[in-house]
N, C-alpha and C. Protein backbone atom coordinates (compact mmCIF):
# COMPACT_ATOMS: atom_id res chain seq x y z
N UNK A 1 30.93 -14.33 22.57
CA UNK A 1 31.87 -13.77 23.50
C UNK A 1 32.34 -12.44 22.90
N UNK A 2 32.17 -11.54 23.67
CA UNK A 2 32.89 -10.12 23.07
C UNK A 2 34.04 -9.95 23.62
N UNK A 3 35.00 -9.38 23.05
CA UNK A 3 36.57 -9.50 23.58
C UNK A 3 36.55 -7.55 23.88
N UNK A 4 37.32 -7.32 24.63
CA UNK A 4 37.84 -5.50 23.79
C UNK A 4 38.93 -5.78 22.69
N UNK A 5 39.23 -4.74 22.52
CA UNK A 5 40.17 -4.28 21.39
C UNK A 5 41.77 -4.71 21.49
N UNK A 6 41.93 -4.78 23.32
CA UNK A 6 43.30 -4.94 23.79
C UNK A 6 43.17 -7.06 23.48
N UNK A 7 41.98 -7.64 23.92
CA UNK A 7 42.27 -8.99 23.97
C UNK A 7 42.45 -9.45 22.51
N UNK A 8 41.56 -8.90 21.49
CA UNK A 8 41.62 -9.44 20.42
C UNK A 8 43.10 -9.11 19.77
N UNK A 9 43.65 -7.67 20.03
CA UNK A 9 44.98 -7.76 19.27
C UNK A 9 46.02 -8.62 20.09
N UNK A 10 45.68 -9.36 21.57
CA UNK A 10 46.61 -9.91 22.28
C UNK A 10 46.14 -11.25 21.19
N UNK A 11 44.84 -11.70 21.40
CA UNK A 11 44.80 -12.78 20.34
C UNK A 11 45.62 -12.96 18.61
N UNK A 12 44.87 -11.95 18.12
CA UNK A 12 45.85 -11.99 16.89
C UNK A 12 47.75 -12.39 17.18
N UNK A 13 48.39 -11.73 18.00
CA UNK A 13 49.62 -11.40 18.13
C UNK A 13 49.99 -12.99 18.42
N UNK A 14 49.14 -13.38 19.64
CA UNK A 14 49.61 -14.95 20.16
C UNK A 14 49.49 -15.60 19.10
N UNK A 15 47.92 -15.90 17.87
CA UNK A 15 48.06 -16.65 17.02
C UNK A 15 48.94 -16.63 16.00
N UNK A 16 49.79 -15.32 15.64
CA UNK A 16 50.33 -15.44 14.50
C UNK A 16 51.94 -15.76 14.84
N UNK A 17 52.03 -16.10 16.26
CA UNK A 17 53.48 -16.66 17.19
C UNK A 17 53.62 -18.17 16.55
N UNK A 18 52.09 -18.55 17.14
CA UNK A 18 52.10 -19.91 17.51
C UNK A 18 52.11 -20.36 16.01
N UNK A 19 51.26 -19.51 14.99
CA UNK A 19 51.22 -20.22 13.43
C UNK A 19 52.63 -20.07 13.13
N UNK A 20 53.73 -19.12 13.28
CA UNK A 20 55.24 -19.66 12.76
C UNK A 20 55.79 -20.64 13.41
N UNK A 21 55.57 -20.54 14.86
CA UNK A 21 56.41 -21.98 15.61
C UNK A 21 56.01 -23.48 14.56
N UNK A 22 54.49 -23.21 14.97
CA UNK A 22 53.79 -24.94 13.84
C UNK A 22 54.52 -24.82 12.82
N UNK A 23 54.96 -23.36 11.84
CA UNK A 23 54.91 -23.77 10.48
C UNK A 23 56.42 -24.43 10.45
N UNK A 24 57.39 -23.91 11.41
CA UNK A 24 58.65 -24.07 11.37
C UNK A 24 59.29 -25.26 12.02
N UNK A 25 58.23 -26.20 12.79
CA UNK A 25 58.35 -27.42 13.45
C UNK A 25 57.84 -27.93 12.21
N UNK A 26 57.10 -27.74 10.93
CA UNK A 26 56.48 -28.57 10.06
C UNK A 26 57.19 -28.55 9.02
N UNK A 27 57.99 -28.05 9.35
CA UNK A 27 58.87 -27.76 8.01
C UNK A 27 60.46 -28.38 8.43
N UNK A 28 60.37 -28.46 9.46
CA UNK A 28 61.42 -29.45 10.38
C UNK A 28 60.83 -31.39 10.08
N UNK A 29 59.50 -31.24 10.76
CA UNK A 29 59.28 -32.61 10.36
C UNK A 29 59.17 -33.42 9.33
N UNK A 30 58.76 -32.29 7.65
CA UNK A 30 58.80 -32.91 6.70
C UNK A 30 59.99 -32.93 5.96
N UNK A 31 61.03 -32.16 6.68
CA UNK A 31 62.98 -32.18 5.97
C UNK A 31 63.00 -31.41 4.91
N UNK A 32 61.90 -30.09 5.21
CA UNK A 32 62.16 -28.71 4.85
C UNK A 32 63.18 -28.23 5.08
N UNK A 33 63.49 -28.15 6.41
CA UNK A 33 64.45 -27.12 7.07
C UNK A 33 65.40 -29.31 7.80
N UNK A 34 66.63 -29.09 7.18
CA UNK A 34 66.77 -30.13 7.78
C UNK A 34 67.09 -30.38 9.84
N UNK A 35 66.79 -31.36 9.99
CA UNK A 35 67.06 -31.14 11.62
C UNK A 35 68.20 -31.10 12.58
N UNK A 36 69.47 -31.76 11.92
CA UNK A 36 70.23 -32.01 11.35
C UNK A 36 70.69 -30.31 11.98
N UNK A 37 71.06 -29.28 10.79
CA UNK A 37 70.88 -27.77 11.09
C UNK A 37 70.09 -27.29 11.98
N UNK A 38 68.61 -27.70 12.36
CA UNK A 38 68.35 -26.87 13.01
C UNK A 38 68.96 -27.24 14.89
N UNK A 39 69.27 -28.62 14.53
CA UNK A 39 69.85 -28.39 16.16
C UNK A 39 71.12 -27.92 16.06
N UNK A 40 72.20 -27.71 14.89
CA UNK A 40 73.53 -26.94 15.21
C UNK A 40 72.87 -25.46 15.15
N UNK A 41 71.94 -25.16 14.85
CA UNK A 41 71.46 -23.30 15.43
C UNK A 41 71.12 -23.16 16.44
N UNK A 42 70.30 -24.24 17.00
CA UNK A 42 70.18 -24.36 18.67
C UNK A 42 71.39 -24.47 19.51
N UNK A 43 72.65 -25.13 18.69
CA UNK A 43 73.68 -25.07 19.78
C UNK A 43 74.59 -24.29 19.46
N UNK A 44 74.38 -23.09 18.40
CA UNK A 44 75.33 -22.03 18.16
C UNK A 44 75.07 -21.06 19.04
N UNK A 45 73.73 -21.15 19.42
CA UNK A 45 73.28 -19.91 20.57
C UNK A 45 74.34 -19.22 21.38
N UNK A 46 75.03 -18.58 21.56
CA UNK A 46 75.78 -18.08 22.66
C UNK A 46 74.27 -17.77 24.00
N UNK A 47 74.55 -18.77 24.60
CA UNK A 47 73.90 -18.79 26.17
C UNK A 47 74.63 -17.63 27.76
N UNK A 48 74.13 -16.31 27.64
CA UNK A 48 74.33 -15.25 28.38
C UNK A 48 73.36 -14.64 29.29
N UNK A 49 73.65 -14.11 30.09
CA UNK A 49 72.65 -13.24 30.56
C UNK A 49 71.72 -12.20 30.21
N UNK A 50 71.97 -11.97 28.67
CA UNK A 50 71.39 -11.42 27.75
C UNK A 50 70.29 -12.19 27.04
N UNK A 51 70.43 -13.42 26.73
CA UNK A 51 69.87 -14.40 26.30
C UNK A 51 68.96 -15.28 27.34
N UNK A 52 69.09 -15.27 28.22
CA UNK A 52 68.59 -16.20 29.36
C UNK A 52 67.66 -15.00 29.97
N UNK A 53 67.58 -13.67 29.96
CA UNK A 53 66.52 -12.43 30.13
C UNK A 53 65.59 -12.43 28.85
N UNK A 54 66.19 -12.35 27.96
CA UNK A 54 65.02 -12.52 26.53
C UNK A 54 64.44 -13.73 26.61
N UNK A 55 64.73 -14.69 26.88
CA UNK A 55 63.90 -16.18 26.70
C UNK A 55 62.79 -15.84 27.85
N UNK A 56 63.27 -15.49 29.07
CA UNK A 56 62.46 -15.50 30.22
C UNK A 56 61.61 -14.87 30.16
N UNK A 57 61.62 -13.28 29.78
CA UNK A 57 60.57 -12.83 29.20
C UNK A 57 59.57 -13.15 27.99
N UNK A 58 60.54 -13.50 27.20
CA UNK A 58 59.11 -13.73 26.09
C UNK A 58 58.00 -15.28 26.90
N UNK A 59 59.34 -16.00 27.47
CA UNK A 59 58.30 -17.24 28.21
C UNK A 59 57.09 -16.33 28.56
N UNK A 60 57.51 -15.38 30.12
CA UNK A 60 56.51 -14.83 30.54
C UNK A 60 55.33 -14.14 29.84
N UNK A 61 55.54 -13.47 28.64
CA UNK A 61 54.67 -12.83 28.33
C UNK A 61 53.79 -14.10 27.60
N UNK A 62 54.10 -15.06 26.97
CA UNK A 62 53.25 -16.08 26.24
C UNK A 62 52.15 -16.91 27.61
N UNK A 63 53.00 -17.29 28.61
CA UNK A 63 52.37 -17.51 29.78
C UNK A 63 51.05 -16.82 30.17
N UNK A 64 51.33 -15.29 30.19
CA UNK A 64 50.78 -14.37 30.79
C UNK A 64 49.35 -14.54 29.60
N UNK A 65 49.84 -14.31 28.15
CA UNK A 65 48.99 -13.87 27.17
C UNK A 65 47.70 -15.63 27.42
N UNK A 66 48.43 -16.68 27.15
CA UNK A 66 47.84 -18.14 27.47
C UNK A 66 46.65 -17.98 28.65
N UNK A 67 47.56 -17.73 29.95
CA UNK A 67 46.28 -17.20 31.25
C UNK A 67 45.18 -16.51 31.06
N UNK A 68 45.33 -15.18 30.04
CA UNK A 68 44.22 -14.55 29.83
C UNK A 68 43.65 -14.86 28.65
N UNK A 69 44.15 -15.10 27.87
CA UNK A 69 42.73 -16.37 26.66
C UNK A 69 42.22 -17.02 27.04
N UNK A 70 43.10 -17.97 28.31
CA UNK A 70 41.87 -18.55 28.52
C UNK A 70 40.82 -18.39 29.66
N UNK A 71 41.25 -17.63 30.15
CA UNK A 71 40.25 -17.25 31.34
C UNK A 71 39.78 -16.16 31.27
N UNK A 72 38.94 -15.82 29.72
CA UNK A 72 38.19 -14.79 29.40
C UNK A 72 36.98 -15.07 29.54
N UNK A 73 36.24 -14.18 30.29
CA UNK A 73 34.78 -14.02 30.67
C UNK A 73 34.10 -14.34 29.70
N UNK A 74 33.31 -15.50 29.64
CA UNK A 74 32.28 -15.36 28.37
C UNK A 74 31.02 -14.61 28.74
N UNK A 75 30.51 -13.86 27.65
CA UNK A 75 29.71 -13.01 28.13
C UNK A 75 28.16 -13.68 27.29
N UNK A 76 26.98 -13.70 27.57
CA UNK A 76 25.99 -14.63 26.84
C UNK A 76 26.00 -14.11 25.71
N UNK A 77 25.52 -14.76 24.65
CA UNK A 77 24.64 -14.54 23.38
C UNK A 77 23.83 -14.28 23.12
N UNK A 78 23.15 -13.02 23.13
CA UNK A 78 21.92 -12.52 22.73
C UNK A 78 21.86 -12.39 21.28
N UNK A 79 20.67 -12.92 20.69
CA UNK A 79 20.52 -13.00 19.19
C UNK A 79 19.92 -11.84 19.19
N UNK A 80 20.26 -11.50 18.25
CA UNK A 80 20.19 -9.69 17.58
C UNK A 80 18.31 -9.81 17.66
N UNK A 81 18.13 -8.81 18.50
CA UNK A 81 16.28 -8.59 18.13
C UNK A 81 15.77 -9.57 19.16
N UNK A 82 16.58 -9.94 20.28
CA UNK A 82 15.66 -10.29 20.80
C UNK A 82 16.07 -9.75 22.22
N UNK A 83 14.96 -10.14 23.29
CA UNK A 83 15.35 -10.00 24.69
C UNK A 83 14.87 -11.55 25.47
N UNK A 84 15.49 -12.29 26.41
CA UNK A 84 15.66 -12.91 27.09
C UNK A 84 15.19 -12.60 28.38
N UNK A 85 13.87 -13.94 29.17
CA UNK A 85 13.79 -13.40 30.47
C UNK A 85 14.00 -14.67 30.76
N UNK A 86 14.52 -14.92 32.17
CA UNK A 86 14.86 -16.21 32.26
C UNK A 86 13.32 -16.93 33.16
N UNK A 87 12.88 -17.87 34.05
CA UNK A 87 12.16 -18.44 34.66
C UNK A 87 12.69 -19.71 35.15
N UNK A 88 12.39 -20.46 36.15
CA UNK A 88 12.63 -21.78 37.06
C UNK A 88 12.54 -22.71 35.70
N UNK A 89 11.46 -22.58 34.98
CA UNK A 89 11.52 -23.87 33.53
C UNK A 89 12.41 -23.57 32.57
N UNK A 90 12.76 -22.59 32.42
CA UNK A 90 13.37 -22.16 31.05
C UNK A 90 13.67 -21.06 30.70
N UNK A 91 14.26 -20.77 29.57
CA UNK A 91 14.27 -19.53 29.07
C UNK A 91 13.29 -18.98 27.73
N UNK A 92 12.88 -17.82 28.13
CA UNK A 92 11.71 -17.01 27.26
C UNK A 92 12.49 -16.01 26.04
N UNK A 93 12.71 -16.00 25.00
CA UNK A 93 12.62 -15.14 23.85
C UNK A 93 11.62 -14.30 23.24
N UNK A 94 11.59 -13.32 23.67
CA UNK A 94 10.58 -12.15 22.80
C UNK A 94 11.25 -11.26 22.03
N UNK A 95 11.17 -11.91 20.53
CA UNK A 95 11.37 -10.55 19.94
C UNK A 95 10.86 -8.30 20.10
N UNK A 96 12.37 -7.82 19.46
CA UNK A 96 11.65 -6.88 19.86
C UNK A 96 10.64 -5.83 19.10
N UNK A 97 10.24 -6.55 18.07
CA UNK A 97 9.15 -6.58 16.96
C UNK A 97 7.84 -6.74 17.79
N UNK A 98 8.05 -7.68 18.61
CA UNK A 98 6.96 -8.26 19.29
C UNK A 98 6.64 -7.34 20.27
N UNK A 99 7.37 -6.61 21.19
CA UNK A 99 7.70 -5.82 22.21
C UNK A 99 7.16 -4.23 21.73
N UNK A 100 7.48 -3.94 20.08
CA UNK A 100 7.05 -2.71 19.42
C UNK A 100 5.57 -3.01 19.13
N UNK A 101 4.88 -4.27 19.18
CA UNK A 101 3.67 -4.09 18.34
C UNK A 101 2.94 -4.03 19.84
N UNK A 102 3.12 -4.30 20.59
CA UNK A 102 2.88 -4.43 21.95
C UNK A 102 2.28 -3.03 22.57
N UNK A 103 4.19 -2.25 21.85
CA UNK A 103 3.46 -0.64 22.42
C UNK A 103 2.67 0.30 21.54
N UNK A 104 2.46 -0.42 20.31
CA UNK A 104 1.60 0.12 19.49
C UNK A 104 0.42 0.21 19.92
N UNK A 105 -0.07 -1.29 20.13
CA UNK A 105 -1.65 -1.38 20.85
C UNK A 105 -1.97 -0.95 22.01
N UNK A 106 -0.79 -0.28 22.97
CA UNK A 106 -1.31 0.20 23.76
C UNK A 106 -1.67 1.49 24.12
N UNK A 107 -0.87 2.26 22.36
CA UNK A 107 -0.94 3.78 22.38
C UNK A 107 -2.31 3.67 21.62
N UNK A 108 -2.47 2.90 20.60
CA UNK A 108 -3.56 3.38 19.56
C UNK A 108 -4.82 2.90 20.53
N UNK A 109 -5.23 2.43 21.68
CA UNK A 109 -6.05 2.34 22.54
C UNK A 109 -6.52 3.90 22.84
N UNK A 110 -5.64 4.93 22.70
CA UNK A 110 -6.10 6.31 23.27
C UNK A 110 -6.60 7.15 21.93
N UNK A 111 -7.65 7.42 21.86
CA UNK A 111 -8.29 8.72 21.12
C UNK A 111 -7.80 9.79 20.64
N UNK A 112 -6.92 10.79 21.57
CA UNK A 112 -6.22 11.55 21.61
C UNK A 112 -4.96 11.49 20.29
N UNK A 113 -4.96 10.16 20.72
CA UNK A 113 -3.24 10.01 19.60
C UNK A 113 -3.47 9.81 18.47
N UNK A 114 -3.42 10.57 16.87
CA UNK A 114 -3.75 10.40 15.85
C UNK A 114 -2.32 9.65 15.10
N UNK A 115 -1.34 9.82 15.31
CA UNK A 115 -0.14 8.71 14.90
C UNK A 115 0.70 8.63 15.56
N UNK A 116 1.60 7.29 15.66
CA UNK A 116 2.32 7.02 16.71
C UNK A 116 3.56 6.17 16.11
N UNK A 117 4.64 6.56 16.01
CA UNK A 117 5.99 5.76 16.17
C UNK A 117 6.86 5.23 16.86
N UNK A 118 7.25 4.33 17.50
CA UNK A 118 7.78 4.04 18.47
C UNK A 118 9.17 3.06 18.31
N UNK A 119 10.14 3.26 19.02
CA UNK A 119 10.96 2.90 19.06
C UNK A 119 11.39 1.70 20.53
N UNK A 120 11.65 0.46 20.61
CA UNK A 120 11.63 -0.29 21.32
C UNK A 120 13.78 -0.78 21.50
N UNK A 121 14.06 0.14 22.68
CA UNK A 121 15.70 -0.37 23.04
C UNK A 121 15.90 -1.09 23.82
N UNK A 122 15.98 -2.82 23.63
CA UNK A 122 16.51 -3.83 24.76
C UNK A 122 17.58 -3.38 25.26
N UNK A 123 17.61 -3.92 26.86
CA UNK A 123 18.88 -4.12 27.66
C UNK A 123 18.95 -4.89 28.30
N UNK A 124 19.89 -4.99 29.28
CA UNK A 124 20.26 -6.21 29.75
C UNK A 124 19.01 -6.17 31.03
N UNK A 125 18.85 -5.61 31.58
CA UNK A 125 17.63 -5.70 32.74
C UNK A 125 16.01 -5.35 32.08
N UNK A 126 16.04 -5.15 31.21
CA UNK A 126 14.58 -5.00 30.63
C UNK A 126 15.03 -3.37 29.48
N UNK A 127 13.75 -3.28 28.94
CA UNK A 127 13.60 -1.96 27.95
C UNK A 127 13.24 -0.87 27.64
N UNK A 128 13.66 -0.05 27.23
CA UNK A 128 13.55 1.55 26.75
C UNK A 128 12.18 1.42 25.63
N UNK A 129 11.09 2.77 25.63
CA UNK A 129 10.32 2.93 24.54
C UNK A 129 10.47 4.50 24.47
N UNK A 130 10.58 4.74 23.13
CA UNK A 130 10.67 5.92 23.09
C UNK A 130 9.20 5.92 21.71
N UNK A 131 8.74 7.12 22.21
CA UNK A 131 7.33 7.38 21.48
C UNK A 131 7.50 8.66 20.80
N UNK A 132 6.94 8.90 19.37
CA UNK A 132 7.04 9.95 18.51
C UNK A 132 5.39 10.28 17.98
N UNK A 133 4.79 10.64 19.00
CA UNK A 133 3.17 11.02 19.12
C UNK A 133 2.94 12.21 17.82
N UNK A 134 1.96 12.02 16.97
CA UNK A 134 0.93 13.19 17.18
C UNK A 134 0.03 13.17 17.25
N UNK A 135 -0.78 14.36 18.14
CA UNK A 135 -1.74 14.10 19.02
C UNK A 135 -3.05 14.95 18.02
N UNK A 136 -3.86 14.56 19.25
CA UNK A 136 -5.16 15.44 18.40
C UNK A 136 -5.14 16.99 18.92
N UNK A 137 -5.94 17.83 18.66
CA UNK A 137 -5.73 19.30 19.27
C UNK A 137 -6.43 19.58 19.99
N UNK A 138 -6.49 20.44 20.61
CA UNK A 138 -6.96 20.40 22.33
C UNK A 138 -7.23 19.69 23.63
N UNK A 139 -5.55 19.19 23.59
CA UNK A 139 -5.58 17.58 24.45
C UNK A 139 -4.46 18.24 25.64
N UNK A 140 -4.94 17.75 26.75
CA UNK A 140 -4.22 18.13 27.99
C UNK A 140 -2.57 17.47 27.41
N UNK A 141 -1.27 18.07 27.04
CA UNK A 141 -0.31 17.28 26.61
C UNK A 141 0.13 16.28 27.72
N UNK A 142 0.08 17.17 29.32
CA UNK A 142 0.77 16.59 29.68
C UNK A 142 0.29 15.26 30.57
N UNK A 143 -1.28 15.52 30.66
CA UNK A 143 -1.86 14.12 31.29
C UNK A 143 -2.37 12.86 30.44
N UNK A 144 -1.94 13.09 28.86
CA UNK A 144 -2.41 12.27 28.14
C UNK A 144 -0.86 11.45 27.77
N UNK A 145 0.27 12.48 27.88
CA UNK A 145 1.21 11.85 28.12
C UNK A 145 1.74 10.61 29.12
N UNK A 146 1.32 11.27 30.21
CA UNK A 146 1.50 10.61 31.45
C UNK A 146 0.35 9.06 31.75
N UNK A 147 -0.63 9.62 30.74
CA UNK A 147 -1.33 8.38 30.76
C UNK A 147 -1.02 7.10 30.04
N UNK A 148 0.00 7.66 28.83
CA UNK A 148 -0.27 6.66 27.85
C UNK A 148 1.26 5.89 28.72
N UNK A 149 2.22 6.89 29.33
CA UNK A 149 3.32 5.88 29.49
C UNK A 149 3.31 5.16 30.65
N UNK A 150 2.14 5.11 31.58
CA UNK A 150 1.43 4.17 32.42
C UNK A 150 1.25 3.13 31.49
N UNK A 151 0.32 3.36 30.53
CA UNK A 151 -0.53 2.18 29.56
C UNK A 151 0.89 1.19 29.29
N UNK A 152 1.44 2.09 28.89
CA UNK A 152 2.52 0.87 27.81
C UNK A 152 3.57 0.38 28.82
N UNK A 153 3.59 1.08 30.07
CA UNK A 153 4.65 0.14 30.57
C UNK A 153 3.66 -0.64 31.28
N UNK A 154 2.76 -0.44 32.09
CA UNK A 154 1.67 -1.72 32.66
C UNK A 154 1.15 -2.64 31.34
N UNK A 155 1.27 -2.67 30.61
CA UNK A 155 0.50 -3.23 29.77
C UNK A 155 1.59 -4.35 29.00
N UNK A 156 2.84 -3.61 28.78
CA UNK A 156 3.91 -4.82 28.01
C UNK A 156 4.37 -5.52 29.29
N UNK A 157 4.57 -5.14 30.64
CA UNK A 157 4.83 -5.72 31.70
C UNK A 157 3.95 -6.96 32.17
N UNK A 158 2.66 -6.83 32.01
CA UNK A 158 1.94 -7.96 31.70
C UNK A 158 1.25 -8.87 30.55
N UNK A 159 1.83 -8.20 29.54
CA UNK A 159 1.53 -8.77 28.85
C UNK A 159 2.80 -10.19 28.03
N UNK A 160 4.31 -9.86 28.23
CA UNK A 160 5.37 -9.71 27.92
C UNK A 160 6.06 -11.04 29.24
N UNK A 161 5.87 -9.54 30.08
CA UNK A 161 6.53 -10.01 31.65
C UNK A 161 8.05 -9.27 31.39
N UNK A 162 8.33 -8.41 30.65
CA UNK A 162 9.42 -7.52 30.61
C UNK A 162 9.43 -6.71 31.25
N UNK A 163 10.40 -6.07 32.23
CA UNK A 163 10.69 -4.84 32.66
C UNK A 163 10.54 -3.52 31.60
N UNK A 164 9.53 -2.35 31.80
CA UNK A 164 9.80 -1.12 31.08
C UNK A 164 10.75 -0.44 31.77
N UNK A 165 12.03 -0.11 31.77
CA UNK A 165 12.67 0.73 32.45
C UNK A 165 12.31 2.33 32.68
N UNK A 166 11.71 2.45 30.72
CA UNK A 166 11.48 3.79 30.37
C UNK A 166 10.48 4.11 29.30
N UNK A 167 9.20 5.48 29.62
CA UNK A 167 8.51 5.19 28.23
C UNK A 167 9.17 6.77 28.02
N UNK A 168 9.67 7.23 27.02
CA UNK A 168 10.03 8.90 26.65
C UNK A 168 9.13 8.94 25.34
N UNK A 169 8.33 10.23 26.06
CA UNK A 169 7.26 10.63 24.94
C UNK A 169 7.99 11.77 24.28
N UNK A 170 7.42 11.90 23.16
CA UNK A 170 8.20 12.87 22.56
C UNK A 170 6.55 13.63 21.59
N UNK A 171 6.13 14.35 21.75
CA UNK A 171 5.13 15.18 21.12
C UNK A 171 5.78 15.31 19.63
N UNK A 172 5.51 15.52 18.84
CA UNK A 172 5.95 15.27 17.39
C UNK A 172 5.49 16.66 16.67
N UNK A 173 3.91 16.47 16.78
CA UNK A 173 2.98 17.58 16.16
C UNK A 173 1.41 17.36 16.71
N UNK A 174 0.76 18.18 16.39
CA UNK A 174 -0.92 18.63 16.40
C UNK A 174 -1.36 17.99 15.51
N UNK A 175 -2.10 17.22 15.56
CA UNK A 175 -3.23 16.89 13.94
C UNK A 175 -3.89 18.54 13.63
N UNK A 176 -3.67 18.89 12.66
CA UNK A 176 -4.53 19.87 12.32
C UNK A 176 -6.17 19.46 11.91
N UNK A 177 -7.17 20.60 12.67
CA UNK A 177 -8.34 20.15 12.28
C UNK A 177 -9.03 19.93 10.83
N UNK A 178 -9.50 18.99 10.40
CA UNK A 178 -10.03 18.80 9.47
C UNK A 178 -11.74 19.24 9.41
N UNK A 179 -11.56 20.45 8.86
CA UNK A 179 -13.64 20.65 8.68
C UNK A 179 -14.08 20.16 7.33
N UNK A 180 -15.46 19.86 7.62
CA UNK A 180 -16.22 19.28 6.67
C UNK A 180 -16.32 20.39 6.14
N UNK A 181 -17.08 20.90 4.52
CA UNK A 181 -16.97 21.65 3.77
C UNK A 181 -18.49 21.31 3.32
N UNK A 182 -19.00 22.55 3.84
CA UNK A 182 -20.62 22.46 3.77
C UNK A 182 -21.17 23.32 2.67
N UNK A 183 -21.86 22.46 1.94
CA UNK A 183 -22.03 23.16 0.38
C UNK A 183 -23.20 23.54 -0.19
């Protein structure tokens, strides 16, 4: 469950209420604080309209804070590294290790591409690939581009059954040519 920033400090604030009330009822029940005293402090109270506005409010706000602890949205658990697809039988886990080696084999399938890095970002509806190519030299950039991010999103889509949302190529560098050295 992820909280924001406002629920968790509402949490902290409620728990560290409720840990003095316990500690001070426990310290009542074991004849710490005798009881004896603590009900002549309960009936020293001067009972006013000053007093009967402070009680009411703090009631309300503990009320208020109670309602929203507990009727906080749980949001699922995704284990770190993976993505989730659901199906009528069950639920599917693919790591996204699994998802990167995926778009590996479908770049190093092309000729053109002499090294390839890739980066694989789950989300909640399927995933991001971002590609860090370098290519060979004298390669159309932009239809070998366009080819490969066909490949890898048809290709992890069936292979997977994941949504590609996105493939972003990113050209890196040129392989420089290597000549043989004729002697």
């Amino acid at each position: 469950m992820k909280m924001s920033w406002l629920e968790r400090a509402l949490l902290v604030v409620y728990t560290l209420a409720i840990a003095v009330v316990s500690l001070v009822l426990m310290a009542i029940a074991v004849g710490v604080i005798p009881f004896t005293r603590a009900v002549e402090y309960i009936n020293n109270i001067q009972y006013d309209w000053d007093f009967a506005l402070a009680l009411f409010l703090i009631s309300l706000v503990f009320l208020l804070a109670s309602l929203k602890l507990l009727f906080l949205k749980r949001k699922r658990i995704i284990l770190a590294g993976t993505l989730i697809k659901n199906t009528e039988l069950g639920m599917i886990r693919v790591s996204i290790n699994t998802l990167d080696t995926l778009v590996q084999k479908a770049v190093r399938g092309f000729g053109e591409v002499k090294d390839v890095r890739s980066l694989v970002a789950a989300e909640s509806d399927g995933i991001r690939v971002r590609l860090n190519m370098q290519l060979m030299p004298d390669v159309n950039i932009p239809e070998i581009s366009q080819a490969i991010q066909k490949k890898v999103k048809e290709y992890v889509e069936a292979t997977a059954g994941i949504v590609v949302k996105e493939v972003y190529v990113y050209i890196d560098n040129l392989a420089a040519l290597q000549r043989s050295r004729v002697e």
